[in-house]
N, C-alpha and C. Protein backbone atom coordinates (compact mmCIF):
# COMPACT_ATOMS: atom_id res chain seq x y z
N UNK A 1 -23.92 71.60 5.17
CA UNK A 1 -25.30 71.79 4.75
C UNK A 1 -25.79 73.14 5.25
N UNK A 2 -26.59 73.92 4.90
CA UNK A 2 -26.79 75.12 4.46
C UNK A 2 -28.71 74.99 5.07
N UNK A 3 -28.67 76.11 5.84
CA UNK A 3 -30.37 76.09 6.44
C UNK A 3 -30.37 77.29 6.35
N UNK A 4 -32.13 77.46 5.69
CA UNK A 4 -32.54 78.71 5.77
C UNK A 4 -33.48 79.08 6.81
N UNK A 5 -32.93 80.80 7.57
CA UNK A 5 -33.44 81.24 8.62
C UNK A 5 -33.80 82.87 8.03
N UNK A 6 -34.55 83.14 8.41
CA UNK A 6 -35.55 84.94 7.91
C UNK A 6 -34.44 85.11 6.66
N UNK A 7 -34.23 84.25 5.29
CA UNK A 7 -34.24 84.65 4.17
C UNK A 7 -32.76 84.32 4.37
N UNK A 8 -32.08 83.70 5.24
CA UNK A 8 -30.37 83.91 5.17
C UNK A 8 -30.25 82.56 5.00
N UNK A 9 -29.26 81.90 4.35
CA UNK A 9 -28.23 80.82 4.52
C UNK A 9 -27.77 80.77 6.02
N UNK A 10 -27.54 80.14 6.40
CA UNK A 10 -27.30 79.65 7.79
C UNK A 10 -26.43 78.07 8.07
N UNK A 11 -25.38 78.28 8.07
CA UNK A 11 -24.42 76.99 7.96
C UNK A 11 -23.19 76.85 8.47
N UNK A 12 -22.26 76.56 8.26
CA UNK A 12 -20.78 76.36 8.29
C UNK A 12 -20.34 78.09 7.83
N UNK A 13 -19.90 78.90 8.94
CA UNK A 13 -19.02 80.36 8.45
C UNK A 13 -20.74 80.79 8.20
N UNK A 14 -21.50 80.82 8.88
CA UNK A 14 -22.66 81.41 8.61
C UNK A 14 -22.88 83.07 9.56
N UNK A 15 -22.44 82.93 10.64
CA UNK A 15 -22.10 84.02 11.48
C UNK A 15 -22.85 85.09 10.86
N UNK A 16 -21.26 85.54 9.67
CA UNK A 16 -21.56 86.91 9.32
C UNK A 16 -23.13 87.52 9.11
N UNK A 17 -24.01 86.08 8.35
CA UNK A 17 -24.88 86.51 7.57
C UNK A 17 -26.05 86.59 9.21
N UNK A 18 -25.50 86.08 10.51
CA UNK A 18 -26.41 86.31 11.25
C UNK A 18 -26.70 87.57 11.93
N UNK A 19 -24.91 87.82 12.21
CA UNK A 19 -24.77 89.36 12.61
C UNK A 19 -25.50 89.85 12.14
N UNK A 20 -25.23 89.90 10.54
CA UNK A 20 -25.92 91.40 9.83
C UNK A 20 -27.46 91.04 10.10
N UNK A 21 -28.06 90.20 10.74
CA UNK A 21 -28.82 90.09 10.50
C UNK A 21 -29.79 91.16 11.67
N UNK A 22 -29.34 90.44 13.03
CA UNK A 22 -28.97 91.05 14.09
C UNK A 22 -28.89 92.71 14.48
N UNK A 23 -27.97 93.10 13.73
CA UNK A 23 -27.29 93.96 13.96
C UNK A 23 -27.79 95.14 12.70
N UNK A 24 -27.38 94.87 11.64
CA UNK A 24 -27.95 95.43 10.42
C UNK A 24 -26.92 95.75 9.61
N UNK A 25 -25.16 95.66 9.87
CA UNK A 25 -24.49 96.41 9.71
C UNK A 25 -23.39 95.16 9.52
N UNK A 26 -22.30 94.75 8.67
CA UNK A 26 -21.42 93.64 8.49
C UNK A 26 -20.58 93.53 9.97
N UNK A 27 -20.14 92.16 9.99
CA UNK A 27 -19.59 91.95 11.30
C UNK A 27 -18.36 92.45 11.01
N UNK A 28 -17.38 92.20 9.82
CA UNK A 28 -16.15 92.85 10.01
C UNK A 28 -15.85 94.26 10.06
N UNK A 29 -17.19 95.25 10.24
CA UNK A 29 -16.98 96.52 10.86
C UNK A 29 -17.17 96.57 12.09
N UNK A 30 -17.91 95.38 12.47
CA UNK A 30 -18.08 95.03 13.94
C UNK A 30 -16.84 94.91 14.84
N UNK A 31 -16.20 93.73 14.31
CA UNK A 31 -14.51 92.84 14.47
C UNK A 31 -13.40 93.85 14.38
N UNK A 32 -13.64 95.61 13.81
CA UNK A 32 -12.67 96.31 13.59
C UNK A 32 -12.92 97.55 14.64
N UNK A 33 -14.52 97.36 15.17
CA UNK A 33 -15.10 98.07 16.20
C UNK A 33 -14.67 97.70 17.67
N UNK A 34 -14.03 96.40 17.79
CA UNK A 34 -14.39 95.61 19.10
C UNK A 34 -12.57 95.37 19.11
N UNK A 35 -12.21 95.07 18.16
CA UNK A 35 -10.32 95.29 17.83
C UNK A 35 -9.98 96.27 18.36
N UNK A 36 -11.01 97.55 17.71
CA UNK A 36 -10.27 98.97 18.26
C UNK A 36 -10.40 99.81 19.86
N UNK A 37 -11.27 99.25 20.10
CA UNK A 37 -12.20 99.31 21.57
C UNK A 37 -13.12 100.35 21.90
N UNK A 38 -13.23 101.07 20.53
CA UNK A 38 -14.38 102.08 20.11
C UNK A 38 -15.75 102.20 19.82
N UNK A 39 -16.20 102.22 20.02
CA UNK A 39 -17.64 101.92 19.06
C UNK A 39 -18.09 103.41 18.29
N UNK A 40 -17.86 104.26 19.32
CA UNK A 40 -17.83 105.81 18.66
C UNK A 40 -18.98 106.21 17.62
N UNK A 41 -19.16 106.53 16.63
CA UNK A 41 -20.47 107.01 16.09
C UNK A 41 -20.65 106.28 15.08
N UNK A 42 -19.56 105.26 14.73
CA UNK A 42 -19.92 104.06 13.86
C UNK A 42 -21.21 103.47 13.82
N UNK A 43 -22.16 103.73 14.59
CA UNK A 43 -23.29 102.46 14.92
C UNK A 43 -24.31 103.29 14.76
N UNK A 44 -24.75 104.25 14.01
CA UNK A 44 -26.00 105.39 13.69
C UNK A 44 -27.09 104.13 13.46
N UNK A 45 -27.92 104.52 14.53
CA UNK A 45 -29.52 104.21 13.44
C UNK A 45 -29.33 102.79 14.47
N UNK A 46 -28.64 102.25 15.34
CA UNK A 46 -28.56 100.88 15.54
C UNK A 46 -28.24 100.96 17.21
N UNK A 47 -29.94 100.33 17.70
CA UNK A 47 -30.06 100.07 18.99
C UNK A 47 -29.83 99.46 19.27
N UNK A 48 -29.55 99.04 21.39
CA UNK A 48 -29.33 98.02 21.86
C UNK A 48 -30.59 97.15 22.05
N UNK A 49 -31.58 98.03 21.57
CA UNK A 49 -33.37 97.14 22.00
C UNK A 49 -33.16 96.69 20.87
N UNK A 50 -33.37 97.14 19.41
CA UNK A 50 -33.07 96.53 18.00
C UNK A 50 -32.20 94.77 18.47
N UNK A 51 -31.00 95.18 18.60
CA UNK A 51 -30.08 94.12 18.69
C UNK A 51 -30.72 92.85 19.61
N UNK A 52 -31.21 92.91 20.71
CA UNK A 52 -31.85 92.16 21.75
C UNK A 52 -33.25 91.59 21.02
N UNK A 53 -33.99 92.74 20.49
CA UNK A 53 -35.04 92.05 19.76
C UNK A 53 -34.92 90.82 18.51
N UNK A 54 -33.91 91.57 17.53
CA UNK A 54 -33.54 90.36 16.81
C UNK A 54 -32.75 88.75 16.91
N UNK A 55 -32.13 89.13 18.28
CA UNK A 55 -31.38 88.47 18.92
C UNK A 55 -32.17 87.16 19.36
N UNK A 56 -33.38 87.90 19.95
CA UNK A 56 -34.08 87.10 20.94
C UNK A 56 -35.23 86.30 19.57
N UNK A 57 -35.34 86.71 18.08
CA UNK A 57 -35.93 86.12 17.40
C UNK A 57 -34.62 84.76 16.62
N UNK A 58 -34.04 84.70 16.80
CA UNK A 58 -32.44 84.06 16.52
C UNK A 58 -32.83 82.98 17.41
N UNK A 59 -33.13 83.58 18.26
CA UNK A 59 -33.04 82.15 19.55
C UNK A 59 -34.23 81.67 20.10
N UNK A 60 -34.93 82.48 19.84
CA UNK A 60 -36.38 81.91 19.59
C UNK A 60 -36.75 81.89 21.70
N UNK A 61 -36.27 83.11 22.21
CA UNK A 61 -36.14 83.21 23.58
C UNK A 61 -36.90 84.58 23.93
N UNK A 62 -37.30 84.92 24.64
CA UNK A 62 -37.98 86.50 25.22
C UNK A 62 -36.78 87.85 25.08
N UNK A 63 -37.08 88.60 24.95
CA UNK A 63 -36.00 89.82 24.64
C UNK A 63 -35.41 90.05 26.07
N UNK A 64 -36.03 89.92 26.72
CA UNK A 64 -35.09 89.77 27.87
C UNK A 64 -33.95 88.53 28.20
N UNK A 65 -34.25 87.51 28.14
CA UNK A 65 -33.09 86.34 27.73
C UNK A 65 -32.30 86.77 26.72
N UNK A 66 -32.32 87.70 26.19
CA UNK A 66 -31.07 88.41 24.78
C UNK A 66 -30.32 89.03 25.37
N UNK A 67 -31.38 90.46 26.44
CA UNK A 67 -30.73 91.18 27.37
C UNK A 67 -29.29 90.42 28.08
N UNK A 68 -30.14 89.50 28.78
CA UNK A 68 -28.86 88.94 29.51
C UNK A 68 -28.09 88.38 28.73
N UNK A 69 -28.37 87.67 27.86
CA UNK A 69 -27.23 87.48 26.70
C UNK A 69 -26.57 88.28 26.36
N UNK A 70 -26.71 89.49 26.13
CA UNK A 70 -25.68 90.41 25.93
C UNK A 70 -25.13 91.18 26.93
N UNK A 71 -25.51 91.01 28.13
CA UNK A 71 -24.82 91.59 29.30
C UNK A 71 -25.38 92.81 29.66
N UNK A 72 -26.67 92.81 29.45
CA UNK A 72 -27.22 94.60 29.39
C UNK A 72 -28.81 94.10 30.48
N UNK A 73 -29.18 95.39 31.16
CA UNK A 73 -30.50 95.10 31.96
C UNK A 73 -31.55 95.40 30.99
N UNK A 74 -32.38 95.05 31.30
CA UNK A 74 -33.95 95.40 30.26
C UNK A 74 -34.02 96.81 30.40
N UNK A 75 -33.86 97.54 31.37
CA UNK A 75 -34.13 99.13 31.23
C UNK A 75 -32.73 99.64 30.11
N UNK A 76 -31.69 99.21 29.90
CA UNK A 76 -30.37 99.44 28.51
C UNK A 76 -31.57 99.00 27.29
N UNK A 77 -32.21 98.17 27.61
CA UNK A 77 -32.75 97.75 26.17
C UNK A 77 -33.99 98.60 25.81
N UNK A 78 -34.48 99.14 26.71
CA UNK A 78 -35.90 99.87 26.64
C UNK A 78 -35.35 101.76 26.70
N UNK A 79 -34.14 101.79 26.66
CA UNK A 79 -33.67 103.07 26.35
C UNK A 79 -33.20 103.53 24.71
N UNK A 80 -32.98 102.18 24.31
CA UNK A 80 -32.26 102.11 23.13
C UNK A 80 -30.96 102.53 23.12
N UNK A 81 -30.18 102.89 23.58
CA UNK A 81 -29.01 103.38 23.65
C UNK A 81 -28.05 102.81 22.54
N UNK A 82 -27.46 103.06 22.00
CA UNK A 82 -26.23 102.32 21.22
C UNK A 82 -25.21 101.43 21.62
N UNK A 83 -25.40 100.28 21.31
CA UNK A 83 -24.57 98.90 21.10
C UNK A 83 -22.66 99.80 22.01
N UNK A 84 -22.68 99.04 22.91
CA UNK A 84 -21.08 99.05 23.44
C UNK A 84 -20.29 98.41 22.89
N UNK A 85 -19.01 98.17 23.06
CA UNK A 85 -18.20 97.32 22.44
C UNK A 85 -18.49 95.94 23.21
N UNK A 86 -18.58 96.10 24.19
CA UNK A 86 -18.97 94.79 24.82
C UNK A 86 -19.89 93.95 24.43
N UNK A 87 -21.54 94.73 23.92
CA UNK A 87 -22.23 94.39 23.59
C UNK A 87 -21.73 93.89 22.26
N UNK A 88 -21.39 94.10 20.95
CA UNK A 88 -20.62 94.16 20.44
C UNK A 88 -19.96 92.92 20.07
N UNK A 89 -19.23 92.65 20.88
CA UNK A 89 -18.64 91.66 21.09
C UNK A 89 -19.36 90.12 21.68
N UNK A 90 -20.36 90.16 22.23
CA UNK A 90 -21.27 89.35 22.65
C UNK A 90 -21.85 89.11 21.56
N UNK A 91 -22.73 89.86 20.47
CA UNK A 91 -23.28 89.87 19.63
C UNK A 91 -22.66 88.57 18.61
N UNK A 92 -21.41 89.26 18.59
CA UNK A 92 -20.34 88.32 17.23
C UNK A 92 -20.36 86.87 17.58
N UNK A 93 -19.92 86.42 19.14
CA UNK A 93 -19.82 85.40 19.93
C UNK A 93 -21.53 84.45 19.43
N UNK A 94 -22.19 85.42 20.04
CA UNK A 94 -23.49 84.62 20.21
C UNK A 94 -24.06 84.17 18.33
N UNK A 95 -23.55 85.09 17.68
CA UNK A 95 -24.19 85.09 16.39
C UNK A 95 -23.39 83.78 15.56
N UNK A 96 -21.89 83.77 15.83
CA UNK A 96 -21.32 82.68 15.17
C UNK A 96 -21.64 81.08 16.26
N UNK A 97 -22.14 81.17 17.54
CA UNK A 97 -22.17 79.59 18.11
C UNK A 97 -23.62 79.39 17.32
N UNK A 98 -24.82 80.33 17.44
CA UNK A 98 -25.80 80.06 16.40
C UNK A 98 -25.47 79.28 15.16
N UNK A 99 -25.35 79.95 14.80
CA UNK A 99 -24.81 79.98 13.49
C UNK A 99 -24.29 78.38 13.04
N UNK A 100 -23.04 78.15 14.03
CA UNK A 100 -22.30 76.66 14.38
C UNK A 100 -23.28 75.52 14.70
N UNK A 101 -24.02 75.62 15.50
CA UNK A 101 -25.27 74.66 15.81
C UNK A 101 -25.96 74.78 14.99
N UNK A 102 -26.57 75.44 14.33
CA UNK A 102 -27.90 75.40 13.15
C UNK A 102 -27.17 75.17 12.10
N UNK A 103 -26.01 74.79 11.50
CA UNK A 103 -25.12 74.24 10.90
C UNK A 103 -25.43 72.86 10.69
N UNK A 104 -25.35 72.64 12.35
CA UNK A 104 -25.55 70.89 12.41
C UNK A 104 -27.19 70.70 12.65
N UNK A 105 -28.16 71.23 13.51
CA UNK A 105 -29.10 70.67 13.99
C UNK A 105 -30.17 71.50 12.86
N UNK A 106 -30.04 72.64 12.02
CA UNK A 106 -30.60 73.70 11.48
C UNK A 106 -30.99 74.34 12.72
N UNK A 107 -31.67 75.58 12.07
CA UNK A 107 -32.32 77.07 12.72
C UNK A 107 -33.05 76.63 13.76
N UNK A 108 -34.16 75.88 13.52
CA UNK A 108 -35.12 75.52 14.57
C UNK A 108 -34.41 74.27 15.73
N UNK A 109 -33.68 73.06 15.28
CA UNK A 109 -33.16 72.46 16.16
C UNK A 109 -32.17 73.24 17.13
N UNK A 110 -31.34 74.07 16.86
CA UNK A 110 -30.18 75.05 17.26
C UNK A 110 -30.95 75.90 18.83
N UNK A 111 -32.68 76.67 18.35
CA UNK A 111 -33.00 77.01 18.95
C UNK A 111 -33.46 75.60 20.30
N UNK A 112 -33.57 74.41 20.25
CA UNK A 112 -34.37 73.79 21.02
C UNK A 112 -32.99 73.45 21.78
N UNK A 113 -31.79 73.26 21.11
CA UNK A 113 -31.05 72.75 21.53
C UNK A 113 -30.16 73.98 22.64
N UNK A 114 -30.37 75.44 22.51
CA UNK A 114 -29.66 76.48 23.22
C UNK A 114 -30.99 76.32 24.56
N UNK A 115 -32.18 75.90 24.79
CA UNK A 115 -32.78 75.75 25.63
C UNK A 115 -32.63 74.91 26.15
N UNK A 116 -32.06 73.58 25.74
CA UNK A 116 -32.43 72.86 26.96
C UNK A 116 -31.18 72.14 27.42
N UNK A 117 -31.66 72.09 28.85
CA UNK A 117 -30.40 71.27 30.00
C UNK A 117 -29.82 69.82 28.98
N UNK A 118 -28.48 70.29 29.48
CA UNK A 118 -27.59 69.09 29.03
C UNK A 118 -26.58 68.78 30.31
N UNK A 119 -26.82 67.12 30.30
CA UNK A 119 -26.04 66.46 30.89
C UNK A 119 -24.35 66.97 31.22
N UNK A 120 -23.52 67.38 29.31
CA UNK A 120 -22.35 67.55 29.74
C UNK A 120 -21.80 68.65 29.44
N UNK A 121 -23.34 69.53 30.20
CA UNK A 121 -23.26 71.28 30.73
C UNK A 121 -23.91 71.15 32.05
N UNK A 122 -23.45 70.20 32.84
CA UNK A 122 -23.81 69.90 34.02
C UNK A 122 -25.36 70.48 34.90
N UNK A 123 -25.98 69.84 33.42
CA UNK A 123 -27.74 70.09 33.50
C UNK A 123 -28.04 71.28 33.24
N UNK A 124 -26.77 72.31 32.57
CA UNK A 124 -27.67 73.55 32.26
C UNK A 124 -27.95 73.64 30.80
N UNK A 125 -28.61 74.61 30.48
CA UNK A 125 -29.27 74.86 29.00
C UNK A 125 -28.01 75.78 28.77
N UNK A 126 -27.28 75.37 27.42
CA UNK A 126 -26.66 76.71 26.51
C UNK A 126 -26.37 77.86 26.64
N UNK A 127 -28.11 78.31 26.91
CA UNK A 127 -28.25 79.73 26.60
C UNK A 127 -28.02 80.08 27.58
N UNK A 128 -28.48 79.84 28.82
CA UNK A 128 -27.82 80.11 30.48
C UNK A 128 -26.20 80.31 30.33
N UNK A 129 -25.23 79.51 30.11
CA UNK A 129 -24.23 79.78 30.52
C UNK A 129 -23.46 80.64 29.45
N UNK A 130 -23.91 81.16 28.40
CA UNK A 130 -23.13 82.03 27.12
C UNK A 130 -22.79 83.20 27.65
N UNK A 131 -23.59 84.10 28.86
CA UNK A 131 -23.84 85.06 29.28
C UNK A 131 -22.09 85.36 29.69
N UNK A 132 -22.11 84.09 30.65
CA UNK A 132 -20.59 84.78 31.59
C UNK A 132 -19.52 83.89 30.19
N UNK A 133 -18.05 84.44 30.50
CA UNK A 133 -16.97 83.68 29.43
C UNK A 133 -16.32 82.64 29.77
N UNK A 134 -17.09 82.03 31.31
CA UNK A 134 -16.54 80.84 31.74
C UNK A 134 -17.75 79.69 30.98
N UNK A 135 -18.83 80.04 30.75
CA UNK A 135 -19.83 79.42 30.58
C UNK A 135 -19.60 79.33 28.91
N UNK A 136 -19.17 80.23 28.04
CA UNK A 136 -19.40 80.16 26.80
C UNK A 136 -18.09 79.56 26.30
N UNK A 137 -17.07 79.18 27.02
CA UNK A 137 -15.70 78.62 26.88
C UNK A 137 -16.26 77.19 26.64
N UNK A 138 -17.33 76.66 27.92
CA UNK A 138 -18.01 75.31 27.66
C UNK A 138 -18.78 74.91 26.65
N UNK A 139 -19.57 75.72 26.38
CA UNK A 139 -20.54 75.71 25.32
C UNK A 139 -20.26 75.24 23.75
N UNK A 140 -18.61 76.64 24.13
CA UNK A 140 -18.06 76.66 22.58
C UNK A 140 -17.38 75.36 22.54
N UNK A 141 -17.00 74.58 23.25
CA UNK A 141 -16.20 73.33 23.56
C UNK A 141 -17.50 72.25 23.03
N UNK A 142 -18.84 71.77 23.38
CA UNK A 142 -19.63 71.06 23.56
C UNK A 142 -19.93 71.42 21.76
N UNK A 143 -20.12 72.73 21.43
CA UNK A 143 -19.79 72.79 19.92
C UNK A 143 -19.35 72.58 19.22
N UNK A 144 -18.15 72.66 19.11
CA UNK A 144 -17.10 72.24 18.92
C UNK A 144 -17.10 70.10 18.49
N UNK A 145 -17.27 69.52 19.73
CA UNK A 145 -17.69 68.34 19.44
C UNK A 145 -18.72 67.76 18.46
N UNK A 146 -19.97 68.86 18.70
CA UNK A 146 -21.23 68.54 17.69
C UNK A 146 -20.84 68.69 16.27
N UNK A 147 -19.69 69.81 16.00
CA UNK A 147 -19.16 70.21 14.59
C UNK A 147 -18.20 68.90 14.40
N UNK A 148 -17.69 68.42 15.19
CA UNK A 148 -16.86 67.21 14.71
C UNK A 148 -17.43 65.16 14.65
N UNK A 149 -18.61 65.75 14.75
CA UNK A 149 -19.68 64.50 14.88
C UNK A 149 -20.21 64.03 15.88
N UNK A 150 -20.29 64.97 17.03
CA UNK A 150 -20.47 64.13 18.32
C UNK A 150 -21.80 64.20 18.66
N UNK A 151 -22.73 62.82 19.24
CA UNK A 151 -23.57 63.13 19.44
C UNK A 151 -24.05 63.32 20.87
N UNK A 152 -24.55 64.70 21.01
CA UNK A 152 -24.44 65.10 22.14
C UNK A 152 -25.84 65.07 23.00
C-alpha cells in the first residue's frame, strides 16, 4: 500500500522517491557517490542545512534531531557546507527505514512511531538509536519484523 507524503508515493521501495526528496538529486547518484567514496563536486547547489531541514520535515523532529541523525553538529548545518559521503550515506539509510515504516504504519504513523520508546529497543525511540550503526542494525531488524507482519 502506497501513502502519500509532500506529493510523493511513499511505500514498499519508496526510498528513492524520499531521497530525492531530501536531497534533491536521485539516490543512485547518491549509491555511486558513497560506492566511490567521493562526493567531489557532484553535489552543486545541495546543503548539509538543506538536507537536515528536509530531513527533519520527513520525521517530523527539530533540525537538530536530523543533525544528529546524520552525524553532523548544528554549527555543519548552519554553515551549509556540502553533504560528505558519510552524510550521504546516512541520508540513503535513514530515507529507505522511513520509507519501510510508512509503508506499513503510513507517513504520519512512521513519524510517531521513530519517536517513541519501544519495549524491544530496550525503551528507546528509533530515532535515538539510527544515529550510531549498532543502533540502526536494531532498528533495521525491528523493521524488518513490522514488514513481515509483526506487531510491534
Amino acid at each position: 500500500m502506497a501513502h502519500t507524503f509532500a506529493g510523493l508515493q511513499v511505500g514498499a521501495g519508496g526510498h528513492d522517491e524520499v531521497f530525492e526528496y531530501v536531497t534533491g538529486f536521485a539516490a543512485s547518484s547518491a549509491v555511486a557517490i558513497v560506492l566511490g567514496g567521493d562526493a567531489g563536486g557532484t553535489l552543486e547547489g545541495v546543503g548539509v542545512g538543506d538536507v537536515a531541514q528536509r530531513l527533519a520535515e520527513v520525521f517530523g523532529v527539530r533540525k537538530a534531531d536530523a543533525a544528529r541523525l546524520l552525524g553532523v553538529s548544528e554549527s555543519t548545518v548552519s554553515r551549509q557546507s556540502r553533504p560528505s559521503v558519510d552524510v550521504l550515506d546516512r541520508t540513503l539509510t535513514a530515507s529507505e527505514v522511513f520509507a519501510s515504516v510508512a509503508a506499513v504504519l503510513g507517513p504520519d504513523g512512521a513519524r510517531i512511531w521513530f519517536r517513541t520508546p519501544s519495549a524491544v529497543l530496550g525503551g528507546h525511540a528509533p530515532l535515538d538509536l539510527l544515529p550510531t550503526r549498532t543502533g540502526e542494525k536494531q532498528v533495521q531488524s525491528v523493521v524488518e519484523a513490522l514488514l513481515n507482519g509483526a506487531f510491534l
